[in-house]
N, C-alpha and C. Protein backbone atom coordinates (compact mmCIF):
# COMPACT_ATOMS: atom_id res chain seq x y z
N UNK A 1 32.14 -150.59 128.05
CA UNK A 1 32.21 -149.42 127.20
C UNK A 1 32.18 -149.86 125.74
N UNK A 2 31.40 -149.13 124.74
CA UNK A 2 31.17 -149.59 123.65
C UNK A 2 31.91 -148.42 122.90
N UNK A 3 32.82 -149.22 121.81
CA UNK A 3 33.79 -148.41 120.57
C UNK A 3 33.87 -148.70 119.18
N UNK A 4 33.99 -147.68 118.54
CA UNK A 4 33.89 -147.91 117.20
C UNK A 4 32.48 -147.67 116.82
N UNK A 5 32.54 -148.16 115.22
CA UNK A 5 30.90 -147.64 114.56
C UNK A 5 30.32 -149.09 114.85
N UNK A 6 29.27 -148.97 114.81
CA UNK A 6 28.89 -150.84 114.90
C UNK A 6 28.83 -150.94 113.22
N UNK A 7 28.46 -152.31 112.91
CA UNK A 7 28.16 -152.90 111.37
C UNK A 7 27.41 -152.11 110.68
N UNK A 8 25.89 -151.94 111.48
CA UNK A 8 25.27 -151.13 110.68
C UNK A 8 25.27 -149.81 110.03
N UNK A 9 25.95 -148.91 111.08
CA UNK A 9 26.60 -147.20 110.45
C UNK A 9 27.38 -147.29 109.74
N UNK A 10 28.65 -148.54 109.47
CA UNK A 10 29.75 -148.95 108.17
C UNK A 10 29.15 -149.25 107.08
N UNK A 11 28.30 -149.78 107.02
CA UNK A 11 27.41 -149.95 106.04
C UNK A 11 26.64 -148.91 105.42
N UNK A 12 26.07 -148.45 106.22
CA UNK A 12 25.60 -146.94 105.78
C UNK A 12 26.58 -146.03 105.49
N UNK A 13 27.37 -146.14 106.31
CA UNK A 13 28.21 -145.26 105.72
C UNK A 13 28.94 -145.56 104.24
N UNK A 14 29.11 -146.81 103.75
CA UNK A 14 29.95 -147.01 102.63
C UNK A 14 28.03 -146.49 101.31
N UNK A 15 26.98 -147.11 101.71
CA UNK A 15 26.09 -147.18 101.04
C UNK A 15 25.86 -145.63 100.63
N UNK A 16 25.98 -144.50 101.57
CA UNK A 16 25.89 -142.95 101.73
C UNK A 16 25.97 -142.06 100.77
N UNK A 17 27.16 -142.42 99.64
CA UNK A 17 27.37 -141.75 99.00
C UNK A 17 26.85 -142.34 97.12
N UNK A 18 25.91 -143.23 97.09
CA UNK A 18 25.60 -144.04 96.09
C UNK A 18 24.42 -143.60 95.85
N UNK A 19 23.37 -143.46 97.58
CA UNK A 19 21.69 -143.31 97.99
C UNK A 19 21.60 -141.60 97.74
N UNK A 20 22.90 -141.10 98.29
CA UNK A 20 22.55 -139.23 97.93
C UNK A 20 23.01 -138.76 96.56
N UNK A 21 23.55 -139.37 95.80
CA UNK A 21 24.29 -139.27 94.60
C UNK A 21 22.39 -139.68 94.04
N UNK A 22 21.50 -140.59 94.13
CA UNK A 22 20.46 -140.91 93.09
C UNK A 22 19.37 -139.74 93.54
N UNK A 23 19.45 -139.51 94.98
CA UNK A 23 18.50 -138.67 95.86
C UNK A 23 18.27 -137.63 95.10
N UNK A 24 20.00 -136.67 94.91
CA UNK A 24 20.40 -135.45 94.32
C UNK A 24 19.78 -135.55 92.49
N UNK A 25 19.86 -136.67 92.14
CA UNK A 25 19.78 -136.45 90.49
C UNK A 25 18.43 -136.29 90.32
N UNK A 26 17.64 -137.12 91.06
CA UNK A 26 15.96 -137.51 91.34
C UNK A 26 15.82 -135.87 91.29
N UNK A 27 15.76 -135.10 92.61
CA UNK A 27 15.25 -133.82 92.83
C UNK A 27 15.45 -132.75 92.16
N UNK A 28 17.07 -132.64 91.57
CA UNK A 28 17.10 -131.79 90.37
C UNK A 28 16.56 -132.47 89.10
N UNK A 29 16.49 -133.69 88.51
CA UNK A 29 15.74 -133.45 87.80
C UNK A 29 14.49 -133.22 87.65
N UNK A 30 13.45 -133.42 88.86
CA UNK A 30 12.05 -133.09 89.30
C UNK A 30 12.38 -131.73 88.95
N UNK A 31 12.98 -130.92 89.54
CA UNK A 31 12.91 -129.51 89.98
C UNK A 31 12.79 -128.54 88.34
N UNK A 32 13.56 -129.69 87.39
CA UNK A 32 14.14 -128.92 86.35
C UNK A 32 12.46 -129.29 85.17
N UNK A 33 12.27 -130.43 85.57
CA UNK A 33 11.53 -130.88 84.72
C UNK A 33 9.77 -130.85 85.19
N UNK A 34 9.31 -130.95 86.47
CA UNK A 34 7.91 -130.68 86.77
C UNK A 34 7.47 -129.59 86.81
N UNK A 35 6.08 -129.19 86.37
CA UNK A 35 5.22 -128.13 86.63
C UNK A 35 5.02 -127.32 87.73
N UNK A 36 5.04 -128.40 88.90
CA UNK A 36 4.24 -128.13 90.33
C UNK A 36 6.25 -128.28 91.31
N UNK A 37 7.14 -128.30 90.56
CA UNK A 37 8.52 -127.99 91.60
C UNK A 37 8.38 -126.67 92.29
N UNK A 38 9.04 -126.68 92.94
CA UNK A 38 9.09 -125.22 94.12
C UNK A 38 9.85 -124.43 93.29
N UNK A 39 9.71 -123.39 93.54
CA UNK A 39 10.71 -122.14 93.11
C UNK A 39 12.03 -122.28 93.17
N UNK A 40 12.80 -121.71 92.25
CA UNK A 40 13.83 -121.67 91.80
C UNK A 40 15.18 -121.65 93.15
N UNK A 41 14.51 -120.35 94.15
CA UNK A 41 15.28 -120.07 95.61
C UNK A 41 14.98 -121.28 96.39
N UNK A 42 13.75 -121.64 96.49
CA UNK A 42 13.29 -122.91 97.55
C UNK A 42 14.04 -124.30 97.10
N UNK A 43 14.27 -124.21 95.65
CA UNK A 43 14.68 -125.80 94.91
C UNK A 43 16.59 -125.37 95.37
N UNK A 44 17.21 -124.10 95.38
CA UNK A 44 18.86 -124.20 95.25
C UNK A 44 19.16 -124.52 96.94
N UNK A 45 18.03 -123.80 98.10
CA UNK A 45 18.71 -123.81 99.60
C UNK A 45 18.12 -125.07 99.63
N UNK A 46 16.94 -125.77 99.77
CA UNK A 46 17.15 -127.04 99.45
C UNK A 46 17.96 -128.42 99.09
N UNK A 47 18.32 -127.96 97.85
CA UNK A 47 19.40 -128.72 97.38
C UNK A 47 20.77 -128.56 98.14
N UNK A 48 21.12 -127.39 98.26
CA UNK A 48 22.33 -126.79 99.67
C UNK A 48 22.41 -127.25 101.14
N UNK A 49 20.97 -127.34 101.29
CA UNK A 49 20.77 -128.22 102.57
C UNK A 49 21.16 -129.46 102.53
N UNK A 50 20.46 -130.43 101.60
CA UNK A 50 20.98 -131.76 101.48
C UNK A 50 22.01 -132.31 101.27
N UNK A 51 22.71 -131.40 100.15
CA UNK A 51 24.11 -131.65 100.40
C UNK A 51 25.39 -131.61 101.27
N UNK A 52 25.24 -130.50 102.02
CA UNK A 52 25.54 -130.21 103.31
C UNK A 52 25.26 -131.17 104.13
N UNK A 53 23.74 -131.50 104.29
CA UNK A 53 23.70 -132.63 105.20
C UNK A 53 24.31 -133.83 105.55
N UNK A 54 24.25 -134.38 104.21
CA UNK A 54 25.10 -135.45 103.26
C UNK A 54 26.37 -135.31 103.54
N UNK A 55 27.12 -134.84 103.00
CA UNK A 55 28.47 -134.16 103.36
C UNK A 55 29.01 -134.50 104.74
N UNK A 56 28.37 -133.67 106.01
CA UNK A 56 28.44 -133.61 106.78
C UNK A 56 28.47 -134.95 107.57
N UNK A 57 27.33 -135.84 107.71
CA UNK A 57 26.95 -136.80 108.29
C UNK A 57 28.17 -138.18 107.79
N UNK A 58 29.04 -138.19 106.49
CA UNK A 58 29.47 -138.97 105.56
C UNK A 58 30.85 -138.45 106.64
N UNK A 59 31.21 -137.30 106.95
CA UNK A 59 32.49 -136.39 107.32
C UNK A 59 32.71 -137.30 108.69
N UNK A 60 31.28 -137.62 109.63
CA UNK A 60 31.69 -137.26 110.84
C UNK A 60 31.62 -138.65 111.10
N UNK A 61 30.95 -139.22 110.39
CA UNK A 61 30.35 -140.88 110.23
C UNK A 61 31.86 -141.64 110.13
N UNK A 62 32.55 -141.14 109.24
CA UNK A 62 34.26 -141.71 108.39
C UNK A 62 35.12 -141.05 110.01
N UNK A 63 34.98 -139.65 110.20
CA UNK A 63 36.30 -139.20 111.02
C UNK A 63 37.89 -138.92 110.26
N UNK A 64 38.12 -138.48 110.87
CA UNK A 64 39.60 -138.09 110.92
C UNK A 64 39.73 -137.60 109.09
N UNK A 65 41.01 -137.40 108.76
CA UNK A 65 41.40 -136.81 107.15
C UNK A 65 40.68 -137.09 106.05
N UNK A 66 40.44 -138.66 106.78
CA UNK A 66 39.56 -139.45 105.05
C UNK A 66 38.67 -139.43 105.01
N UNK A 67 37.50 -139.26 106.01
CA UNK A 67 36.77 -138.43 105.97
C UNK A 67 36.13 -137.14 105.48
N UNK A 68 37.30 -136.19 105.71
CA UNK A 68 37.14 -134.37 105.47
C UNK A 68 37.08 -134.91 104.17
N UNK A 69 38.41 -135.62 103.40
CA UNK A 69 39.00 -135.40 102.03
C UNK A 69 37.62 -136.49 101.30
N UNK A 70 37.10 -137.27 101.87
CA UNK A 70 35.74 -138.38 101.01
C UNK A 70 34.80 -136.78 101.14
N UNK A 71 34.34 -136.74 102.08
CA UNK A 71 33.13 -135.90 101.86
C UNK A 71 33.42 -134.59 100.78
N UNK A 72 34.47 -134.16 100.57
CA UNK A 72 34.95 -132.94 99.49
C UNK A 72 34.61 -133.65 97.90
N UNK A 73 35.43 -134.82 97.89
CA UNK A 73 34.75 -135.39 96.73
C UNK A 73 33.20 -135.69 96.79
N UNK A 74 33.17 -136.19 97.39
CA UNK A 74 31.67 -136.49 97.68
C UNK A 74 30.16 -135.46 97.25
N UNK A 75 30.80 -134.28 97.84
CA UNK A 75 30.26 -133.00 97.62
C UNK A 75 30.28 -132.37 95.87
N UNK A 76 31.81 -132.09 95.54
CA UNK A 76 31.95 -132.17 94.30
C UNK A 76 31.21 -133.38 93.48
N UNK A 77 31.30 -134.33 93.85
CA UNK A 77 30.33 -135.67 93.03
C UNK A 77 28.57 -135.49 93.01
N UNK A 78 28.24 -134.49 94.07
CA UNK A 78 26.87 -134.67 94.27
C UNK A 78 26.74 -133.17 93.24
N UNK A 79 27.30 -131.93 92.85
CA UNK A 79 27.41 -130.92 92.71
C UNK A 79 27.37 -131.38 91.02
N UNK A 80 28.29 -132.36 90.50
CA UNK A 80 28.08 -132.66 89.01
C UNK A 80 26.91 -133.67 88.74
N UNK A 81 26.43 -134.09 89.52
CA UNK A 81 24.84 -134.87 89.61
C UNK A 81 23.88 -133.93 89.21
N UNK A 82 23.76 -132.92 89.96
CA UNK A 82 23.13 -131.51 89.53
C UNK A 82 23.12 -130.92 87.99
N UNK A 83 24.65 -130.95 87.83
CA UNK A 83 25.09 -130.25 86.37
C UNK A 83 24.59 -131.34 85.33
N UNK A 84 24.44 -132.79 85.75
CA UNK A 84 23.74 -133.64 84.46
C UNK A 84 23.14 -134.04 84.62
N UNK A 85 21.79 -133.15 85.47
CA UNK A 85 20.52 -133.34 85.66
C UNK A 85 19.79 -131.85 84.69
N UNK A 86 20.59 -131.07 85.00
CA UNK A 86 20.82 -129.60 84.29
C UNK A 86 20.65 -129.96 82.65
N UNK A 87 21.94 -130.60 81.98
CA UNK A 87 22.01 -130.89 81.01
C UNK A 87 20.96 -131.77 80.12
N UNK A 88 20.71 -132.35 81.13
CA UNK A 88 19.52 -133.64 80.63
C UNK A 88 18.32 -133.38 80.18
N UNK A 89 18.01 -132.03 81.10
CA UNK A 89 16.59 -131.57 81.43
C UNK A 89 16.13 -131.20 79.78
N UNK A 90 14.82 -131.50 80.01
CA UNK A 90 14.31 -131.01 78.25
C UNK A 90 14.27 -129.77 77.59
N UNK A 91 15.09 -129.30 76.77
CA UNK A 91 15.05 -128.16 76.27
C UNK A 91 14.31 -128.24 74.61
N UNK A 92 12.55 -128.32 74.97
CA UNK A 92 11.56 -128.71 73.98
C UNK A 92 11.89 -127.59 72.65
N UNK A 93 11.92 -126.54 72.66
CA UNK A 93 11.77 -125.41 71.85
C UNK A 93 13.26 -125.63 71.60
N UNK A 94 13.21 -124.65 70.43
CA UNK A 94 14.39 -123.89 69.72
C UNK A 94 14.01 -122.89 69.21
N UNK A 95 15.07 -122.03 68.94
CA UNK A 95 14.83 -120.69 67.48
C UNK A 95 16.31 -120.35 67.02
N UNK A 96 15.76 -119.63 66.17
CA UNK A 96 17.12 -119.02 65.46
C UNK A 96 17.66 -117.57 65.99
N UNK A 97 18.16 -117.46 66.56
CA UNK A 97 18.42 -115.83 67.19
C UNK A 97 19.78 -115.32 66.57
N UNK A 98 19.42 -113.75 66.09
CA UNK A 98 20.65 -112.79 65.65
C UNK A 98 21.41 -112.68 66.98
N UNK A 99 22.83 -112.87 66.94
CA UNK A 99 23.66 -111.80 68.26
C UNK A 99 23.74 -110.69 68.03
N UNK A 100 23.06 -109.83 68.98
CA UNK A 100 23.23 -108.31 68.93
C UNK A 100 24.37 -107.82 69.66
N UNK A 101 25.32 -108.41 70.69
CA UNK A 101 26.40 -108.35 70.94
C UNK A 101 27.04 -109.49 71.79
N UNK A 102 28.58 -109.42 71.89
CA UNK A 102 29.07 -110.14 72.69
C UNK A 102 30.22 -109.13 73.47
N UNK A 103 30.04 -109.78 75.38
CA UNK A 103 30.06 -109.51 75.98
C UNK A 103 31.47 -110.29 76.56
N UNK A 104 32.60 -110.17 76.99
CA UNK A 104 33.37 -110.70 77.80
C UNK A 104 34.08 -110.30 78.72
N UNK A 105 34.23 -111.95 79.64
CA UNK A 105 34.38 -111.21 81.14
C UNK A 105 35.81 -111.85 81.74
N UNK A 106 36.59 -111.76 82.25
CA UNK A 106 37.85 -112.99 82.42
C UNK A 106 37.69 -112.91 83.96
N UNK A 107 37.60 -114.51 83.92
CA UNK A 107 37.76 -114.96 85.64
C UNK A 107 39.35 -115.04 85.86
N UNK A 108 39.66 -114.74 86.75
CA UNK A 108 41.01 -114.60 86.81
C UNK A 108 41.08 -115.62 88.18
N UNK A 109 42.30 -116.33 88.02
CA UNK A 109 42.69 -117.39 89.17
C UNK A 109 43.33 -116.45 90.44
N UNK A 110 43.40 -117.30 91.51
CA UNK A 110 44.07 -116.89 92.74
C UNK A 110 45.10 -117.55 92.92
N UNK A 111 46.58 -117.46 93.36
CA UNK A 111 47.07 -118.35 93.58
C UNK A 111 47.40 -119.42 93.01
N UNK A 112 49.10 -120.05 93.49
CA UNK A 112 49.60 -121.14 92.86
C UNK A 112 49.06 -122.34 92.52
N UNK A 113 48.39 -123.21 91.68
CA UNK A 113 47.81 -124.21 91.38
C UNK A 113 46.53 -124.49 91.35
N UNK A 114 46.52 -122.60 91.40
CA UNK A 114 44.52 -122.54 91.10
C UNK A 114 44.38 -122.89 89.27
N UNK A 115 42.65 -123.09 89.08
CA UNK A 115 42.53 -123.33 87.89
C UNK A 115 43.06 -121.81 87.12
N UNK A 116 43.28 -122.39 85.68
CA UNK A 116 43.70 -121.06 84.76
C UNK A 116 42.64 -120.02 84.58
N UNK A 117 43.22 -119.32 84.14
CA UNK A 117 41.93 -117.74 83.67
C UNK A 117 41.09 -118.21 82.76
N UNK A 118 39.83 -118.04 82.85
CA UNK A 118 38.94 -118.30 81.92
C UNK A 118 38.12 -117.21 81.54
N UNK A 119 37.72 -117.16 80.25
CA UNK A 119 36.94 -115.88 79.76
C UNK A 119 35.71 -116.69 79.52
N UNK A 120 34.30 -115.85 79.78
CA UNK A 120 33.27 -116.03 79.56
C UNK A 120 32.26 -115.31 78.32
N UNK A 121 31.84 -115.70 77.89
CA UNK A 121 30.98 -115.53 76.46
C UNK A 121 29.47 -114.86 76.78
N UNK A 122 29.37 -113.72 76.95
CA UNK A 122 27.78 -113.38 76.94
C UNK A 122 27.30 -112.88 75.77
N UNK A 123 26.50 -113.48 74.86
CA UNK A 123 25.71 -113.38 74.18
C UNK A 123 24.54 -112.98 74.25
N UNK A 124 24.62 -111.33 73.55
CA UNK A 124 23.03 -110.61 74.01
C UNK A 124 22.56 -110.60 72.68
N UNK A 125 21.05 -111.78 72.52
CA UNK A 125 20.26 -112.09 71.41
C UNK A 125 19.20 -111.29 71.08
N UNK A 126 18.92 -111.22 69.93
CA UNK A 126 17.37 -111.24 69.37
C UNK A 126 16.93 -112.36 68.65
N UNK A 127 15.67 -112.83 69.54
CA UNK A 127 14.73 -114.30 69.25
C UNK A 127 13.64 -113.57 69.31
N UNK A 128 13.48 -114.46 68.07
CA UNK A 128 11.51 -114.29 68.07
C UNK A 128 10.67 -114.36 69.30
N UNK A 129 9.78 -113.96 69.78
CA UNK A 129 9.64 -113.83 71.17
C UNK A 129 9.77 -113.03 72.30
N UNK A 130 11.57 -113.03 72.04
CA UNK A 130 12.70 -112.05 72.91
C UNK A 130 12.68 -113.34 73.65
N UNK A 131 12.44 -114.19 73.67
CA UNK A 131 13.40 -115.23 74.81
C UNK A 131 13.88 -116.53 74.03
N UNK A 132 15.35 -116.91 74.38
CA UNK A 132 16.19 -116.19 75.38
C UNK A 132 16.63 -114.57 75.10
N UNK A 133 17.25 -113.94 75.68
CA UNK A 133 17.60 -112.88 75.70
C UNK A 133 18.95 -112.67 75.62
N UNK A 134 19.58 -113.65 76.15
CA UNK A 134 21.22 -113.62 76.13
C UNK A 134 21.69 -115.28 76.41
N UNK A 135 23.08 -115.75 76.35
CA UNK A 135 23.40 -117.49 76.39
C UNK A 135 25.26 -117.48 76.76
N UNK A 136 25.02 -118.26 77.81
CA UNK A 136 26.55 -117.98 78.15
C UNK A 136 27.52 -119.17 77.55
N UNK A 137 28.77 -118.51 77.24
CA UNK A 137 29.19 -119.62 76.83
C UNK A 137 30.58 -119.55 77.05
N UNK A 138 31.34 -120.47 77.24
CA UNK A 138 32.87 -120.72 77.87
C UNK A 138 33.79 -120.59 76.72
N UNK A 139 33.72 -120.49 75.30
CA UNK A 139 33.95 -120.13 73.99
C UNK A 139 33.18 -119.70 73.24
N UNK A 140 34.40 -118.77 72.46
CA UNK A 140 33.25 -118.22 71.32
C UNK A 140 32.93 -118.68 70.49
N UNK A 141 31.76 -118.58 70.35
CA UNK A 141 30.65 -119.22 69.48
C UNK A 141 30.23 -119.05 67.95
N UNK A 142 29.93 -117.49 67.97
CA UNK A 142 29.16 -116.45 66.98
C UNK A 142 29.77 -114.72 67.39
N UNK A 143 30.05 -114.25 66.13
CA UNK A 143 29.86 -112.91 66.37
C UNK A 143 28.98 -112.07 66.11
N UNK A 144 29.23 -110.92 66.54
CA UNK A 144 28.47 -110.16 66.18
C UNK A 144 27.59 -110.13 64.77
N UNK A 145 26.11 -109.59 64.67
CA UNK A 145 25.67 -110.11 63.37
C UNK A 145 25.27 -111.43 62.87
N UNK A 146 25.94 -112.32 63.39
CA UNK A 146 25.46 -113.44 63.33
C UNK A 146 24.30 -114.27 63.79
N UNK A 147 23.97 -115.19 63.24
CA UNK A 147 23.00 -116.07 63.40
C UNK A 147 23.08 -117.46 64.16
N UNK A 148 22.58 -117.81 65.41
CA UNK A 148 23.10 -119.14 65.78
C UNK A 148 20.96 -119.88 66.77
N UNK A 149 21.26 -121.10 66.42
CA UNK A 149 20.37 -121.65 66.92
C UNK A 149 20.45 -122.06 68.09
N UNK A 150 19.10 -121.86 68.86
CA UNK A 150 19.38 -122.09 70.30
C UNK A 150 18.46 -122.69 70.77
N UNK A 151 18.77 -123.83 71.65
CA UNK A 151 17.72 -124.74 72.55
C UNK A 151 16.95 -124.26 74.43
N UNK A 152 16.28 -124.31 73.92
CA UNK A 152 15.50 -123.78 75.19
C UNK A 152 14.18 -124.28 75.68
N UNK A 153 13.97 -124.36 77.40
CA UNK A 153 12.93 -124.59 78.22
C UNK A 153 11.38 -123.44 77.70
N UNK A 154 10.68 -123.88 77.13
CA UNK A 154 9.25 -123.00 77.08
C UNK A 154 9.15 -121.76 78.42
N UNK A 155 8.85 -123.27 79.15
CA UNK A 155 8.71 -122.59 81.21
C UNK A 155 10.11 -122.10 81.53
N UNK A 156 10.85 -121.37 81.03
CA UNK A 156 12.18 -120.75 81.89
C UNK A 156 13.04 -121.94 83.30
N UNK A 157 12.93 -122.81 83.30
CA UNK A 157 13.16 -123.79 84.47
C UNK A 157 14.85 -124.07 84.10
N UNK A 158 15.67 -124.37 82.80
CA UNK A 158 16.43 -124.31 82.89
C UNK A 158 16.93 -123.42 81.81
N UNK A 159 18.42 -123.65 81.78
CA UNK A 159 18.78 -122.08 80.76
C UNK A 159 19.20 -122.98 79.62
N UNK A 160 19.04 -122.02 78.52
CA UNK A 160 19.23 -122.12 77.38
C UNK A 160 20.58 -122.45 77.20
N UNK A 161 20.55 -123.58 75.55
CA UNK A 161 22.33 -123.89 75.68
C UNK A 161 22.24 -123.95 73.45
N UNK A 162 22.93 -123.58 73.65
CA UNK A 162 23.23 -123.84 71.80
C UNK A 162 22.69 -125.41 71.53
N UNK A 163 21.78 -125.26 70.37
CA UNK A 163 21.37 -126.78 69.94
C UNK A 163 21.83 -127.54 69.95
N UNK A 164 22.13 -128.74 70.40
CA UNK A 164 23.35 -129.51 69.58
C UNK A 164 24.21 -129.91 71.48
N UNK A 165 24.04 -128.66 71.92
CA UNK A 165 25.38 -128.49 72.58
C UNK A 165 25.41 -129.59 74.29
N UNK A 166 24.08 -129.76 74.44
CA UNK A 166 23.83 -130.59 75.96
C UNK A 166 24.68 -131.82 75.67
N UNK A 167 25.20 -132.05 76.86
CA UNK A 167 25.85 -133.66 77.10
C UNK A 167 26.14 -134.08 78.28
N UNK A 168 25.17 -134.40 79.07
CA UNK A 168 24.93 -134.57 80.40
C UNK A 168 25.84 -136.15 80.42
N UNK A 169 26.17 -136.44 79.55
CA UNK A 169 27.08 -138.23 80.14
C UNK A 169 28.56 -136.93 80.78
N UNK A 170 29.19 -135.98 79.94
CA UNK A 170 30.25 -135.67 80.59
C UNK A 170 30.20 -135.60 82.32
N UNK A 171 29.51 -134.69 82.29
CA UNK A 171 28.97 -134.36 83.98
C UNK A 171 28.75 -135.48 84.76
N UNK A 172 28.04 -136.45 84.50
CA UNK A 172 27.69 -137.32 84.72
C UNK A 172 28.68 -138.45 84.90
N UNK A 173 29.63 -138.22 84.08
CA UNK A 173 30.52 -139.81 84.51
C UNK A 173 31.69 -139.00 85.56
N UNK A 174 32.01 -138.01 85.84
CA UNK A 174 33.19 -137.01 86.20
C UNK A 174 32.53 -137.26 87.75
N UNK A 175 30.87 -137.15 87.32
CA UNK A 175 30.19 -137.45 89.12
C UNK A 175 29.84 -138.40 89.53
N UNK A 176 29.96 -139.87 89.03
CA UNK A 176 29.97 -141.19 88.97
C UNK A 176 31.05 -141.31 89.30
N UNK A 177 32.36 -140.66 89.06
CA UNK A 177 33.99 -141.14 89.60
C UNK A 177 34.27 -140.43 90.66
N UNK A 178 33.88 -139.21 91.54
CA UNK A 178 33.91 -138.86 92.20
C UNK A 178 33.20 -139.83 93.39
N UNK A 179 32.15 -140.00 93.35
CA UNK A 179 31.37 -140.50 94.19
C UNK A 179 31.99 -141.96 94.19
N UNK A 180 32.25 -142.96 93.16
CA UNK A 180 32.64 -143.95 93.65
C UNK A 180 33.89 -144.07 94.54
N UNK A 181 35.07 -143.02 94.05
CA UNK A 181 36.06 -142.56 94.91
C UNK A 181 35.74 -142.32 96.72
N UNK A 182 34.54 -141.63 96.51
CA UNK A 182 34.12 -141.36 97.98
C UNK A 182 33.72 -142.78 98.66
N UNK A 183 33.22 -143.76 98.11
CA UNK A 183 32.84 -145.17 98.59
C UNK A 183 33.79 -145.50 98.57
N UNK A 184 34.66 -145.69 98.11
CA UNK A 184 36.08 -146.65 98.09
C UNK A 184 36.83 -145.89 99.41
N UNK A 185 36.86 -145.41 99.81
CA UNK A 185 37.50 -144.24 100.82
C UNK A 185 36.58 -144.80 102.13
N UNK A 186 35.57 -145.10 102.01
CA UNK A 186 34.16 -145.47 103.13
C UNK A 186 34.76 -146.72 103.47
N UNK A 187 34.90 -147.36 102.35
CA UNK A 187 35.03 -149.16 102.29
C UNK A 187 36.54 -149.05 102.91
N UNK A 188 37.31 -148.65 102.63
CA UNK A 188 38.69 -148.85 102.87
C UNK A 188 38.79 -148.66 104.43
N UNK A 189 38.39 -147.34 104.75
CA UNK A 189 38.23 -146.41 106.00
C UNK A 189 37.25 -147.12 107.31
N UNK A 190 36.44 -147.69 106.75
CA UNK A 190 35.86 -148.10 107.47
C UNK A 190 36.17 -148.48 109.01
N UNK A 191 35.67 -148.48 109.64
CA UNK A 191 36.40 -148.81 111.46
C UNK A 191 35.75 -149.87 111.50
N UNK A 192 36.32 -150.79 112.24
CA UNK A 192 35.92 -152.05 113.05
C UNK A 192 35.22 -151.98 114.38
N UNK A 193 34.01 -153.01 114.64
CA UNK A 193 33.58 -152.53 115.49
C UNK A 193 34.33 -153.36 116.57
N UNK A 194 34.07 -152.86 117.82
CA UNK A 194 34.52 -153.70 119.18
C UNK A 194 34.11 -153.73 120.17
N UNK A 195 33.14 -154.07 120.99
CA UNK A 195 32.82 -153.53 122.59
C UNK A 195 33.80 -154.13 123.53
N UNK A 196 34.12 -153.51 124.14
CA UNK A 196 35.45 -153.87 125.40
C UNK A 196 34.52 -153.36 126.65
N UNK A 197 34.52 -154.50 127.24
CA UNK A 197 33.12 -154.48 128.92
C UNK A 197 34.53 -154.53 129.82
N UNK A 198 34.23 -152.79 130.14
CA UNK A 198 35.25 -153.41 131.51
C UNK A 198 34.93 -152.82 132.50
C-alpha cells in the first residue's frame, strides 16, 4: 500500500504558489494591456476559474487546516497580483476634468473584528471628450467645482485613477508576502513520503 504525497507532488506543491502567483500577473496584465484580450466577462470568469483552481488543488494537495488556511492566503496573494497588474497597466492619456458632483456611499462592517466603515468617493466629471465620466476614490479628493487631473486607458481596458496616483509596488509586495507565506506553509507542511508493502 502506497502513503503519503510522493517527492514529486511536495515539490509541486511548495513550487504552486510562486508558478500561479507569475501565471495570474502574466494574464491580467495581457488582459489589461493587449488589443486582441478577450472581453472584460471572459478575462474576470477566467481569471475566477484559475484561481479557484489554484486554490483548490494547493488546499487538497497540503490537506488538513494548513492547507484550508495556505490556500486563503494564497488566494488573497493571487487576488493582489491582479490589483498590481491593474495598477501597472498603462494609463497613456490624461485630461483635466471639472467635478460636477460628489457622490458618497459608506460600506458599513459586519461584525466583531470586521474591517472598519469605509466611505467611498464618486466623482461625477466633465472631460473633454466626456471620458472618464466619473473616478472612484477611497478619500476625498476635490470638490465640487473643482478641477483635478486624471489618468486614463484611451481603449477603456482599465479604469481611470488620479495622475500621480498608481502604485502597483504597494499591491504588489502585500501579494509577494502573502504568497511567500503560502510556500512557507507548503515547505513546512509538507508530508513525507512512505510506501509500507504489506
Amino acid at each position: 500500500m502506497t502513503e503519503m504525497v510522493r517527492p514529486g507532488w511536495r515539490l509541486a506543491t511548495v513550487a504552486l504558489p510562486g508558478l500561479a502567483a507569475g501565471a495570474v500577473y502574466a494574464g491580467a496584465s495581457w488582459c489589461y494591456a493587449a488589443s486582441s484580450a478577450p472581453s472584460g466577462a471572459v478575462a474576470v470568469v477566467g481569471g475566477a476559474a484559475l484561481i479557484l483552481g489554484v486554490c483548490t488543488a494547493y488546499s487538497v494537495l497540503l490537506g488538513g487546516a494548513g492547507g484550508l488556511f495556505g490556500a486563503l492566503l494564497l488566494s488573497l496573494g493571487l487576488l493582489l497580483a491582479v490589483a498590481a497588474a491593474d495598477q501597472a497597466a498603462a494609463r497613456t492619456a490624461a485630461a483635466t476634468c471639472a467635478v460636477r458632483e460628489v457622490r458618497t456611499r459608506v460600506q458599513d462592517s459586519a461584525g466583531e473584528g470586521a474591517p472598519p466603515t469605509r466611505t467611498v468617493y464618486r466623482l461625477v466629471l466633465d472631460c473633454p471628450g466626456g471620458y472618464p465620466a466619473e473616478l472612484k476614490e477611497d478619500r476625498p479628493v476635490a470638490a465640487r467645482g473643482e478641477r483635478i487631473r486624471v489618468a486614463f486607458d484611451p481603449a477603456h481596458r482599465v479604469s481611470p485613477e488620479l495622475q500621480g496616483r498608481t502604485r502597483p509596488w504597494k499591491a504588489g509586495l502585500w501579494g509577494a508576502a502573502l504568497i511567500g507565506l503560502s510556500t512557507v506553509i507548503a515547505w513546512a507542511k509538507r508530508r513525507p513520503y512512505r510506501e509500507d508493502r504489506t
